[in-house]
Protein backbone atom coordinates (compact mmCIF):
# COMPACT_ATOMS: atom_id res chain seq x y z
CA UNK A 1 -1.35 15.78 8.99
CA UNK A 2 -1.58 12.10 9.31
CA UNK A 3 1.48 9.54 10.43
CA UNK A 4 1.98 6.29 9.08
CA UNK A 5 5.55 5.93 9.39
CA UNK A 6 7.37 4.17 12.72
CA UNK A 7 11.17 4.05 13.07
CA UNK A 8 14.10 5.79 12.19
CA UNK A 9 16.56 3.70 10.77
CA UNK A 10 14.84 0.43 10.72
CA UNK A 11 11.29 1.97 9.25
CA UNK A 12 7.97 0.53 8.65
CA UNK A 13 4.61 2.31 7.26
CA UNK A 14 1.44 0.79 7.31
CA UNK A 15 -1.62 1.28 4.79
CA UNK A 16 -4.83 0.20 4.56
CA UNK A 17 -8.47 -0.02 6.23
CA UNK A 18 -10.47 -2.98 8.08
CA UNK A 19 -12.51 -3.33 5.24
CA UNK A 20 -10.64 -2.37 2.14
CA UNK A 21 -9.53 -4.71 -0.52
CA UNK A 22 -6.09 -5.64 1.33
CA UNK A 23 -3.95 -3.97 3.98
CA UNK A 24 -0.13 -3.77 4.51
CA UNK A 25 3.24 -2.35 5.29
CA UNK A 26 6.25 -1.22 3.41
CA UNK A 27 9.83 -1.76 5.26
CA UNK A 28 12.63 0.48 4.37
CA UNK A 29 16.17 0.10 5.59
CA UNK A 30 16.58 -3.31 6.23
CA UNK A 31 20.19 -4.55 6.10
CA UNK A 32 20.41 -6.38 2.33
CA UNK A 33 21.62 -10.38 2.84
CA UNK A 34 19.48 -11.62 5.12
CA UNK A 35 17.38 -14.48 4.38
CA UNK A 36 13.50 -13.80 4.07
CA UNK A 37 10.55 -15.65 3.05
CA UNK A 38 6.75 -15.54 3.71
CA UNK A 39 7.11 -18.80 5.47
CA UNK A 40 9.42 -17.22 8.27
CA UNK A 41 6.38 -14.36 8.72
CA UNK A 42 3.23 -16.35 8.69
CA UNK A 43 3.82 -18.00 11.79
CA UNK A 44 3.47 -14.68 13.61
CA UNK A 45 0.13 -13.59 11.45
CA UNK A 46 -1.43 -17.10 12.35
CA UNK A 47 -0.89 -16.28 16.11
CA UNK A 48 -2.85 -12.94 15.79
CA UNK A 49 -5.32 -14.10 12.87
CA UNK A 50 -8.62 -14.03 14.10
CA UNK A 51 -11.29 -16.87 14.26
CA UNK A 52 -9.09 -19.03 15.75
CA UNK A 53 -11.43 -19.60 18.88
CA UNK A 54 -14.65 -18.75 20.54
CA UNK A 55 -12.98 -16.14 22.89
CA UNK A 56 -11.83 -13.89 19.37
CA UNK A 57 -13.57 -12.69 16.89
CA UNK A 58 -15.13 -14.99 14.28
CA UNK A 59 -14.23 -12.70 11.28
CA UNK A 60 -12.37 -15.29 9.22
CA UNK A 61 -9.69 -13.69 7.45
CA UNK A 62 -6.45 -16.35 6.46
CA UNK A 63 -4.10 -13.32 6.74
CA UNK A 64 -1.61 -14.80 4.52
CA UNK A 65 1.39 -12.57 3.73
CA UNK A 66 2.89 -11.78 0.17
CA UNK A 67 6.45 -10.30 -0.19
CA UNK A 68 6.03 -8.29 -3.25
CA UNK A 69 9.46 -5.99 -3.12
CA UNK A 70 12.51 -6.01 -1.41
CA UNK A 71 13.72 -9.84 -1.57
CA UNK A 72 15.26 -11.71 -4.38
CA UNK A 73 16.81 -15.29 -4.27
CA UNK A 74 15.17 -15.61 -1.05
CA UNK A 75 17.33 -12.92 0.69
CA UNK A 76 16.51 -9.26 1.08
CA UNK A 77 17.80 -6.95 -0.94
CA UNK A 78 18.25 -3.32 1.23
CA UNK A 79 15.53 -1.78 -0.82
CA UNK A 80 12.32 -1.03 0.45
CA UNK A 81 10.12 -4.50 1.29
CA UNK A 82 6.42 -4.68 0.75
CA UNK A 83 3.93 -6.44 2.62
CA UNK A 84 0.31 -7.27 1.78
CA UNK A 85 -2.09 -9.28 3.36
CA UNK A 86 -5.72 -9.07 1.46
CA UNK A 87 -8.83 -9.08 3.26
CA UNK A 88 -11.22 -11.65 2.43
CA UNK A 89 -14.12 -11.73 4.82
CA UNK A 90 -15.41 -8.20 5.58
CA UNK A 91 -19.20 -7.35 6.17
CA UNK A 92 -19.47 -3.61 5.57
CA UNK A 93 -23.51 -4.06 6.26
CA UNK A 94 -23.06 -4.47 9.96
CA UNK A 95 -21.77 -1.49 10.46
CA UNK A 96 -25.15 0.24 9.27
CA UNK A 97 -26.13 1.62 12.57
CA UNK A 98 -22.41 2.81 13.33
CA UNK A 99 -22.81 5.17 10.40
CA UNK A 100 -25.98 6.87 11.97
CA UNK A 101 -24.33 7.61 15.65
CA UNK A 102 -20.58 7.56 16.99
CA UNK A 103 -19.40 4.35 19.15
CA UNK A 104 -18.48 5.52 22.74
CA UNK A 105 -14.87 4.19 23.97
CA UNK A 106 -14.04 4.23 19.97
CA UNK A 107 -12.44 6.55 17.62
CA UNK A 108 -15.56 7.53 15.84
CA UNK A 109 -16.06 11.16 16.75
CA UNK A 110 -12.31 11.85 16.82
CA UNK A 111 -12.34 10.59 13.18
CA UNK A 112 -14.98 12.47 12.24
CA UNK A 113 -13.64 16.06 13.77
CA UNK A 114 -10.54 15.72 12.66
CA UNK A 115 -11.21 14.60 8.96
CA UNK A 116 -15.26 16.03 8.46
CA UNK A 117 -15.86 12.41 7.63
CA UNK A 118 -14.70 8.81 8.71
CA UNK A 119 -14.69 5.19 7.10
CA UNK A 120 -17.49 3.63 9.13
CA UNK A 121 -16.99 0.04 8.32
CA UNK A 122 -14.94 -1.35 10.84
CA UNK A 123 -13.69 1.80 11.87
CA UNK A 124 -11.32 1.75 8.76
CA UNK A 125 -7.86 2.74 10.06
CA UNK A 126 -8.83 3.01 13.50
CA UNK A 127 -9.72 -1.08 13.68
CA UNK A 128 -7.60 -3.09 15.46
CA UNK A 129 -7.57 -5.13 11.83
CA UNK A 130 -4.57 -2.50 10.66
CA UNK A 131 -2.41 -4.38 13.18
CA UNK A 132 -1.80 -6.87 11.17
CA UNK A 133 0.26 -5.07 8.96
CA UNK A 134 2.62 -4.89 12.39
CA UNK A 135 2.82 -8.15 12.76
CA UNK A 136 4.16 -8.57 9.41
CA UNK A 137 6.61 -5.66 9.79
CA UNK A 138 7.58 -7.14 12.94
CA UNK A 139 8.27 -11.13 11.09
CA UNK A 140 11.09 -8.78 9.20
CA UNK A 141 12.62 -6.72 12.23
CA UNK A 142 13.15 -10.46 14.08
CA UNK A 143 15.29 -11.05 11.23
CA UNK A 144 17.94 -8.30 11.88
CA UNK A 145 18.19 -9.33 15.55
CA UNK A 146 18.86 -12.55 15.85
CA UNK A 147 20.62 -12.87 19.00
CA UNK A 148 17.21 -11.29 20.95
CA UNK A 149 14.42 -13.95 22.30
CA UNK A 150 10.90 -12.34 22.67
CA UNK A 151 7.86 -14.03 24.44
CA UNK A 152 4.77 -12.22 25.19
CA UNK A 153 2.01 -12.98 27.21
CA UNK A 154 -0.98 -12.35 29.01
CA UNK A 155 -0.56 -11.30 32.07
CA UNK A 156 -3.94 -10.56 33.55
CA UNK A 157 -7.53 -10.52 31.84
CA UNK A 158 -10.44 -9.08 33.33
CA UNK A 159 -8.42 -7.74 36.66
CA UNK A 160 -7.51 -11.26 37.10
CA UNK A 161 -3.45 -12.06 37.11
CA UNK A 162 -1.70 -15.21 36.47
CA UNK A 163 0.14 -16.76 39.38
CA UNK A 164 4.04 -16.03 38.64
CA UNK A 165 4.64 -19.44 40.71
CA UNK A 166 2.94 -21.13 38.17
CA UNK A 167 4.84 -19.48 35.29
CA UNK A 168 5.05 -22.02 32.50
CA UNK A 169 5.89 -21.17 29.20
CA UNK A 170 5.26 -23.72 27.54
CA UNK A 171 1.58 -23.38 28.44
CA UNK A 172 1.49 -20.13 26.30
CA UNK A 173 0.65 -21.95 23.05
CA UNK A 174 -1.20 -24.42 24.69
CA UNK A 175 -4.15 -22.35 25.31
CA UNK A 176 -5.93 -19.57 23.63
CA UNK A 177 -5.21 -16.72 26.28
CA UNK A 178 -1.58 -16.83 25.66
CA UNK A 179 -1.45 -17.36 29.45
CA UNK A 180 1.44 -19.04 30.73
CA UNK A 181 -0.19 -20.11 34.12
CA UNK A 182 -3.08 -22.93 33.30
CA UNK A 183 -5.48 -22.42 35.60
CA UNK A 184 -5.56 -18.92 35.03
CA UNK A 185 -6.50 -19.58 31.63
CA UNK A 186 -9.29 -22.14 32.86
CA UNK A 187 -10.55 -18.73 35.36
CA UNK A 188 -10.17 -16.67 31.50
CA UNK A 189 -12.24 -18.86 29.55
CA UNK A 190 -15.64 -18.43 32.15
CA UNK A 191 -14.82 -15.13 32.17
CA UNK A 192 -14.60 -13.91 28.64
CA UNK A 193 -17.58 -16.28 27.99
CA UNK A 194 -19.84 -14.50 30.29
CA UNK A 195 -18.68 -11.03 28.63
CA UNK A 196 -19.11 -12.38 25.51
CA UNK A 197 -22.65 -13.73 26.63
CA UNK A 198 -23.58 -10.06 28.35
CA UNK A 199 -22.87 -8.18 25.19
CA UNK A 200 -19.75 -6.81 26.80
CA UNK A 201 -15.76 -7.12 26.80
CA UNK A 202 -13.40 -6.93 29.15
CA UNK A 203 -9.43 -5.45 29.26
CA UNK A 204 -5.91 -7.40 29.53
CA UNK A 205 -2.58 -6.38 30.51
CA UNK A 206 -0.33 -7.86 28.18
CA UNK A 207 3.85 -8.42 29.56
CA UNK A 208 6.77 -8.96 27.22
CA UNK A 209 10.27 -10.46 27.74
CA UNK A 210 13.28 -9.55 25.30
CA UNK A 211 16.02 -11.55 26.60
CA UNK A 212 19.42 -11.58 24.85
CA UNK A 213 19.49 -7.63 24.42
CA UNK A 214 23.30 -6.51 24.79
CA UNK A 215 23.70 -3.87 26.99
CA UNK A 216 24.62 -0.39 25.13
CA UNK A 217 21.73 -0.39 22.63
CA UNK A 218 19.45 2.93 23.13
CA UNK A 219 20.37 6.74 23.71
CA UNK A 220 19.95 9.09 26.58
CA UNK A 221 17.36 11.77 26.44
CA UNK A 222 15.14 11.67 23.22
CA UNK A 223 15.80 8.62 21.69
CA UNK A 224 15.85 6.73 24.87
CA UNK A 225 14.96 3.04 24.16
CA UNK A 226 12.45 2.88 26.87
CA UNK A 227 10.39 5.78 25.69
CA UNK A 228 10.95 4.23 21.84
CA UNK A 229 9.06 1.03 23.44
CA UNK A 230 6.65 3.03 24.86
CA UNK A 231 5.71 5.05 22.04
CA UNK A 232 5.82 2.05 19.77
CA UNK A 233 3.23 -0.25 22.38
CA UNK A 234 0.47 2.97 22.85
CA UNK A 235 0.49 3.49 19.09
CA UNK A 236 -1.33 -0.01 19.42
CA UNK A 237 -4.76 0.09 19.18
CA UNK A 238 -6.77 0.23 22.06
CA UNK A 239 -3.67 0.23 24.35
CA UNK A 240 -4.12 3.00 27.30
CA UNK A 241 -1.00 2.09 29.32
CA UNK A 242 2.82 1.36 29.21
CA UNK A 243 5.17 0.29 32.11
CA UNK A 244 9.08 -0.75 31.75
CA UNK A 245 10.19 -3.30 34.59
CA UNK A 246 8.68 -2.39 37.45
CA UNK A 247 6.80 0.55 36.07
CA UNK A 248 4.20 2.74 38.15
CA UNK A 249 5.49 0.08 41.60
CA UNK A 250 8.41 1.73 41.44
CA UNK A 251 7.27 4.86 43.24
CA UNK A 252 6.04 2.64 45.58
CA UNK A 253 9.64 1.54 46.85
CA UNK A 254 12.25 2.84 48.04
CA UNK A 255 15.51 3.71 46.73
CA UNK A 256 17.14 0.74 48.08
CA UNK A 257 14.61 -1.73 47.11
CA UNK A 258 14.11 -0.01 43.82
CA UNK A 259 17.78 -0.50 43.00
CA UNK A 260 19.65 -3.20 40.85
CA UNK A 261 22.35 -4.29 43.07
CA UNK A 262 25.85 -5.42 40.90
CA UNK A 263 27.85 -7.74 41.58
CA UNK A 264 31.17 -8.91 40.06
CA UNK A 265 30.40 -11.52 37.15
CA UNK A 266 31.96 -13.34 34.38
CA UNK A 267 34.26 -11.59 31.52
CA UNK A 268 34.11 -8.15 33.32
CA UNK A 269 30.21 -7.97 32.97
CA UNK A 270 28.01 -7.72 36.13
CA UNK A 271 25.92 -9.62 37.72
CA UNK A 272 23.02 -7.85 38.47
CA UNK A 273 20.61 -9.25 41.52
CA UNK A 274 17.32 -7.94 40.37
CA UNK A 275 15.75 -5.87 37.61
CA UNK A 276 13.37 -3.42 38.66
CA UNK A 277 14.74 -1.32 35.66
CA UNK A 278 13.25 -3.79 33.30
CA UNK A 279 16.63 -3.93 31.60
CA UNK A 280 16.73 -0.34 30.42
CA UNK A 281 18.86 2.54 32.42
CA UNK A 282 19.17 5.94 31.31
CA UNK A 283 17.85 4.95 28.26
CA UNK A 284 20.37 2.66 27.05
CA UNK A 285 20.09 -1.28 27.49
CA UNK A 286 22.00 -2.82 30.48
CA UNK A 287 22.38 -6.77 29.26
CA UNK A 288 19.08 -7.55 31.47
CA UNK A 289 15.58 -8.93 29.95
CA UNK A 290 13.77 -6.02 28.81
CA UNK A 291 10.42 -6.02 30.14
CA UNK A 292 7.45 -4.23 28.65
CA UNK A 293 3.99 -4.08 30.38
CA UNK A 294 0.92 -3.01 27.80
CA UNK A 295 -2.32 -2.20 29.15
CA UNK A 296 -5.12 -3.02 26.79
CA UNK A 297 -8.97 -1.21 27.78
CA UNK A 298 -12.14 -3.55 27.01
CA UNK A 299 -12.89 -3.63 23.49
CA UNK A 300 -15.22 -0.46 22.52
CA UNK A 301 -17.64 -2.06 19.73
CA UNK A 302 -19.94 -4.26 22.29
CA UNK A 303 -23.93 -5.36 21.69
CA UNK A 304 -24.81 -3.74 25.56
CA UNK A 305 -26.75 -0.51 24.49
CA UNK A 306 -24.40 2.63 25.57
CA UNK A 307 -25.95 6.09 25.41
CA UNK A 308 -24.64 8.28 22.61
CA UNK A 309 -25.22 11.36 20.11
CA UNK A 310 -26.02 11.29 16.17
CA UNK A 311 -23.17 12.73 13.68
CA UNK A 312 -25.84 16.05 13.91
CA UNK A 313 -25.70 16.23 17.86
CA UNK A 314 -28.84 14.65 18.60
CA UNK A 315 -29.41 12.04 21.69
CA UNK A 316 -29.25 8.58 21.00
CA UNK A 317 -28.04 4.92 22.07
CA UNK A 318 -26.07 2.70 20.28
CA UNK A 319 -25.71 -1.35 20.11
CA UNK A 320 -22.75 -2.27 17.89
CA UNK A 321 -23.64 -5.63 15.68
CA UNK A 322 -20.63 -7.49 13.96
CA UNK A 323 -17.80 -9.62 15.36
CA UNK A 324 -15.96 -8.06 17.18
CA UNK A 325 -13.62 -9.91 20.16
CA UNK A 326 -14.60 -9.62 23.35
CA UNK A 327 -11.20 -9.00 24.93
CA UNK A 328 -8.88 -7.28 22.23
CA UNK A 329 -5.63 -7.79 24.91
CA UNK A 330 -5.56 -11.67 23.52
CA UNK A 331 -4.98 -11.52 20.23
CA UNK A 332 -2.74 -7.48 20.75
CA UNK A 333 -0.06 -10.19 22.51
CA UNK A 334 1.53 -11.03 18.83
CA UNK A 335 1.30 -7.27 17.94
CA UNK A 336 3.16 -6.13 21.27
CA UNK A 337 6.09 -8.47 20.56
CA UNK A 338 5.91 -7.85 16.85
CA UNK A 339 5.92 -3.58 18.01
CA UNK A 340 8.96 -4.83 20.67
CA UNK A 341 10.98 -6.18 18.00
CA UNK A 342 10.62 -3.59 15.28
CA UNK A 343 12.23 -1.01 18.21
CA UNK A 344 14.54 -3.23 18.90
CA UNK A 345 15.73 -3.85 15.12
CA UNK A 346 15.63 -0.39 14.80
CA UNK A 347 17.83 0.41 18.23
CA UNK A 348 20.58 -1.98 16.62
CA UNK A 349 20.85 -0.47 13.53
CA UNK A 350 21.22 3.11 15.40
CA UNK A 351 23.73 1.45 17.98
CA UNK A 352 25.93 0.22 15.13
CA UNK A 353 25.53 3.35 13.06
CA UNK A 354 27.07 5.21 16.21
CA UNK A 355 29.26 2.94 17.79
CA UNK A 356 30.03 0.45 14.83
């Protein structure tokens, strides 16, 4: 059995493949009333669209949304709202070899054993192309929270971290790295073009902000909104790895340093002097900045020969051709705030559903 469907109140499924006709999502249960348009979702597809610069792919696909359901008058209507963004530039014939022999690092044999066969072109649902559909989810859920500021960036490419000193963040749109610290992204851009250059690719840990989230929204125990995040950022593609605040440091501290001291603060609310919690105790939202950590692995579909087998078992090796980008972490930073906020829409609607 296959799952396409994220959320519980607030619910988005995504369809389509890499190199299908078009690819998409369907939203069901956002509030009715609030005002939608394509304009207030492209933004967030042109940050993730690809060919943008020498350090992403050079597929060229405009990724322009359509709103075909859900909306009339410019304001959504509570029914179900459909999403489709065509695909204009695929190039199926690159992926000749791919159909001979699995990619190692990719999803190819797993496809293959679980189904008895696999869409080879791109990798068809297993491409980091179906993220795109997120994104577009995600331009909806920002409408139903409002009051919540996300900002996502990249945090450290290629085992090399920003300086926090030099946090800036203005700088993140100022650069292709989505790197708020600029000479980190000067360090990023000899980097990923040597990787590029080699044949190879190279992994990104990706950090998100949500500031503005009122304390109270999550639930203890199995619909905790830390493990919601977490689910939500390693259904990402080629994400490995998912840390809230302070994440696996925290066993490295001890209970006093780990803790959030409180202090008295302003309308009864406290004033908390650090926030090694990442904003999230017991499951529930305290008032802090939540803060998500992703860890993205080097992109699997490389031109370096890697040793593999056939689809009948026999020894082989394996160069993968196409356009493929050599660190997938820069452009998963728009899908890891687009996968924040569609929790976070979602963890609303539940909070007011309980609490009113």
């Amino acid at each position: 059995m296959s799952f396409n469907t994220f959320g519980r109140v607030f619910r988005f499924t995504t369809w389509g493949e890499s190199h299908g006709p078009a690819l998409g999502a369907v939203v069901d249960g956002c509030p009715p009333g609030l005002p939608i348009s394509e304009a207030d979702i492209q933004p967030f597809m042109d940050a993730r669209r690809p060919g943008t610069s020498r350090f992403t792919t050079q597929r060229q696909e405009p990724d322009v949304v359509k709103i075909l359901s859900g909306a009339f008058e410019g304001r959504t209507t509570g029914t179900p709202i459909s999403l489709m963004i065509e695909n204009v530039d695929q190039r199926s014939k690159d992926y000749s070899e791919v159909a001979k022999a699995y990619r190692p690092g990719h999803a190819d044999y797993a496809y293959d054993k679980k189904y008895g066969f696999r869409d080879y072109r791109g990798g068809g649902r297993s491409s980091a192309r179906e993220t795109a559909a997120r994104v577009a989810a995600g331009g909806v859920a920002r409408l139903v929270i409002p009051e919540v500021t996300l900002i996502a960036y990249v945090a450290e490419l290629g085992g090399d971290s920003i300086d926090p000193a030099r946090f800036d963040a203005a700088e993140i749109a100022r650069n292709p790295f989505f790197c708020p610290d600029p000479e980190a992204a000067k360090r990023w851009e000899a980097k990923v073009d040597a990787a590029r250059k080699a044949g190879s690719s190279l992994g990104a840990v990706v950090e998100c902000v949500a500031t503005g989230v009122p304390a109270g929204w999550g639930a203890p125990l199995y619909a905790k909104l830390d493990s919601e995040l977490a689910a939500a950022c390693m259904s990402i593609n080629a994400v490995k790895g998912v840390e809230i605040g302070d994440g696996f440091a925290a066993a490295r501290l001890s209970g006093e340093h780990n803790a959030d001291p409180m202090r008295p603060g302003v309308d009864g609310d406290p004033e908390f002097l650090a926030n090694h919690a990442g904003g999230i105790a017991g499951g529930i939202s305290t008032g802090q900045p939540v803060v998500v950590r992703v860890a993205f692995k080097p992109t699997s579909s490389i031109l370096t020969p890697v040793e593999t087998i056939t689809r009948h078992g026999e020894a082989s090796e394996i160069v993968t051709k196409g356009r493929h980008d050599p660190c997938v972490g820069i452009r998963g930073t728009p899908v890891v705030e687009a996968m924040v906020a569609l929790v976070l829409a979602d963890q609303k609607l539940l909070h007011r559903a309980q609490c009113g």
